[in-house]
Protein backbone atom coordinates (compact mmCIF):
# COMPACT_ATOMS: atom_id res chain seq x y z
CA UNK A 1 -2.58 3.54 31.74
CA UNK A 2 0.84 2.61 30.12
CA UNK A 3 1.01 0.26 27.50
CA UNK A 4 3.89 -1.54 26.32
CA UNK A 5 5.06 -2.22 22.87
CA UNK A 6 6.12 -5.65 22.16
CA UNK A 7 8.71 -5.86 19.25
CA UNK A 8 6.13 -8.21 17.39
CA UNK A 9 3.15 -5.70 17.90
CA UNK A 10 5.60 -3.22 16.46
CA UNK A 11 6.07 -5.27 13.69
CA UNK A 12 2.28 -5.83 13.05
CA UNK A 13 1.63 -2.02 12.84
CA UNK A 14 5.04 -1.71 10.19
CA UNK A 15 2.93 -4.51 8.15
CA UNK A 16 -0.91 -3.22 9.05
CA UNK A 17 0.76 0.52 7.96
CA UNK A 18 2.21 -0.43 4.55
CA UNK A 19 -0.61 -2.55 3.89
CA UNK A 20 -3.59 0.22 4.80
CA UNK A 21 -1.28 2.75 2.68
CA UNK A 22 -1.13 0.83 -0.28
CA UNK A 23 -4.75 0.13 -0.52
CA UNK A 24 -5.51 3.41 -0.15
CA UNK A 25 -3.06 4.95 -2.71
CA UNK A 26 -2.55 2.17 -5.55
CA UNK A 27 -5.38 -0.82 -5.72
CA UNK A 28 -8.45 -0.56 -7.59
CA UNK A 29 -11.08 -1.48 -5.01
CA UNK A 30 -10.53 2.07 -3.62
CA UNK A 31 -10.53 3.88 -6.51
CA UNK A 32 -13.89 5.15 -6.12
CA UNK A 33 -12.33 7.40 -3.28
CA UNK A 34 -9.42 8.77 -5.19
CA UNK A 35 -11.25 9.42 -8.34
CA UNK A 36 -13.17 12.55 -7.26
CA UNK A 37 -10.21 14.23 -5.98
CA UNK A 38 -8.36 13.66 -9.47
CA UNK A 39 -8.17 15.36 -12.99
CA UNK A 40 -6.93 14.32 -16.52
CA UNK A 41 -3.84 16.60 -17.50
CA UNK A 42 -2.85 16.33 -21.16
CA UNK A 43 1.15 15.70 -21.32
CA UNK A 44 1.76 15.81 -24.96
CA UNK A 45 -0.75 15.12 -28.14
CA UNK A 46 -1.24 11.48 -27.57
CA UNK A 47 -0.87 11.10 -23.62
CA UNK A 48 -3.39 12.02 -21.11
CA UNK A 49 -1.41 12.10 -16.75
CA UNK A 50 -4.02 11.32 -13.74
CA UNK A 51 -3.23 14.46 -11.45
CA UNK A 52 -4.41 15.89 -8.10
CA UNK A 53 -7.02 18.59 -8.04
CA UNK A 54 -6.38 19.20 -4.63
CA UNK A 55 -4.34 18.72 -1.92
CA UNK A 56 -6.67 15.98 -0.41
CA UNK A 57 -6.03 13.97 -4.33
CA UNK A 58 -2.05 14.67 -3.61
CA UNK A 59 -2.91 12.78 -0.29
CA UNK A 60 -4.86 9.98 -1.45
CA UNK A 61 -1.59 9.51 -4.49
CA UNK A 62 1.31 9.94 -2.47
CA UNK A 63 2.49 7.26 -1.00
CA UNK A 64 4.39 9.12 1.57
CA UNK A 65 1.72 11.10 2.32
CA UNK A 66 -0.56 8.59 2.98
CA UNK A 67 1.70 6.22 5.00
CA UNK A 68 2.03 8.63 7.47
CA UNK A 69 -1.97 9.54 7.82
CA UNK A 70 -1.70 5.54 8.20
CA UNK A 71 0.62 5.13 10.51
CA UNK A 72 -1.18 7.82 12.81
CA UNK A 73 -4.82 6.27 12.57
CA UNK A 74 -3.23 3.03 13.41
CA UNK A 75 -1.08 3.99 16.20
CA UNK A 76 -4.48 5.76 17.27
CA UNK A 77 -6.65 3.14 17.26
CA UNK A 78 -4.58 0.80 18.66
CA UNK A 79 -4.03 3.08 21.83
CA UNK A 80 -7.72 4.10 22.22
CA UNK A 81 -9.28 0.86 21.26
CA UNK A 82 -7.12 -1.95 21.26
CA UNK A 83 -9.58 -4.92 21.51
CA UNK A 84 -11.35 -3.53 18.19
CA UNK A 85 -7.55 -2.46 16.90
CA UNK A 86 -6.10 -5.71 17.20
CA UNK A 87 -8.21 -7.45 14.90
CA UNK A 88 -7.94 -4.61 12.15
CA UNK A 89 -4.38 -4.69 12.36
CA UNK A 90 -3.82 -8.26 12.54
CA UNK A 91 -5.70 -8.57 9.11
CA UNK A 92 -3.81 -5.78 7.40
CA UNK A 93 -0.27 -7.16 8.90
CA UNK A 94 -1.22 -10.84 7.23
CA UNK A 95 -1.81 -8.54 4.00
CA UNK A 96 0.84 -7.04 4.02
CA UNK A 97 3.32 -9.50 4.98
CA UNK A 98 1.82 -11.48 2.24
CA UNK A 99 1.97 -8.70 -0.29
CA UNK A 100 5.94 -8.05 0.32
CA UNK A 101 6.58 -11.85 -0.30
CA UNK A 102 4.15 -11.90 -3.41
CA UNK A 103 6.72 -9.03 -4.59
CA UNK A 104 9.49 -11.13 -4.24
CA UNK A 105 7.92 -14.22 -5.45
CA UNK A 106 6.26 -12.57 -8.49
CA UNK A 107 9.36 -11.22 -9.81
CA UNK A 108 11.18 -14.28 -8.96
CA UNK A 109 8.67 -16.03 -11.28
CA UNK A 110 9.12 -13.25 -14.28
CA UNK A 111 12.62 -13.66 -14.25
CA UNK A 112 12.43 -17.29 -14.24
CA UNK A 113 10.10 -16.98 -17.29
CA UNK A 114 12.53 -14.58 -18.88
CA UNK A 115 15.34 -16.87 -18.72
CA UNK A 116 13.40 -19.32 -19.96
CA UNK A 117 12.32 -17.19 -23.41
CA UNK A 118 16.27 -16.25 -23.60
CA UNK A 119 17.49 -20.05 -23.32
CA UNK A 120 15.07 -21.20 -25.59
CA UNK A 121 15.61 -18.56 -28.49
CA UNK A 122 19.64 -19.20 -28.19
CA UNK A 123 18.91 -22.82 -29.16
């Protein structure tokens, strides 16, 4: 069986990928599965660094590392099950192209507020 990648299903794996990689590695709902697999390391006197124990931690905090563990089960999933894939993916691609534009919009909106703060306190 050959299967051909359309540009736009390309696209929705890019998005479904980033998405998938940055729930795993930076938001709080999956915290529960990083935790285990990470230590406190005291830095200085007054400041405590969240660290791997173990290589599988160093996966589930590097976001390299874990985009490309993404990318594969993706890519996986939607060759070997496509009809359950495509659902999966098209979820995480709507995330994540919404994510990238919340990045751009939220900073937009800090900046705006800055300028704001800067106009009002040369009055």
């Amino acid at each position: 069986m050959e299967l051909e990648l359309t540009w736009m299903a390309l696209i929705m794996l890019i998005l479904a990928s980033y998405r998938l990689t940055h729930l795993i590695v930076f938001d709080k709902i999956t915290e529960f599965i990083r935790k285990p697999f990470l230590t406190k390391k005291k830095v200085s006197k007054d400041e405590t660094k969240t660290v791997p124990k173990s290589n599988i931690g160093y996966l589930l905090t590097c976001y390299w590392c874990a985009g490309i563990w993404s990318a594969i089960f993706l890519c996986l999933i939607y060759l070997w099950i496509p009809n359950i894939a495509q659902y999966v993916i098209f979820i995480l691609a709507i995330a994540g192209g919404q994510a990238i534009l919340e990045s751009f919009v939220g900073v937009n909106i800090k900046r705006t507020a800055l300028y704001a703060e800067e106009t009002k306190e040369l009055k």
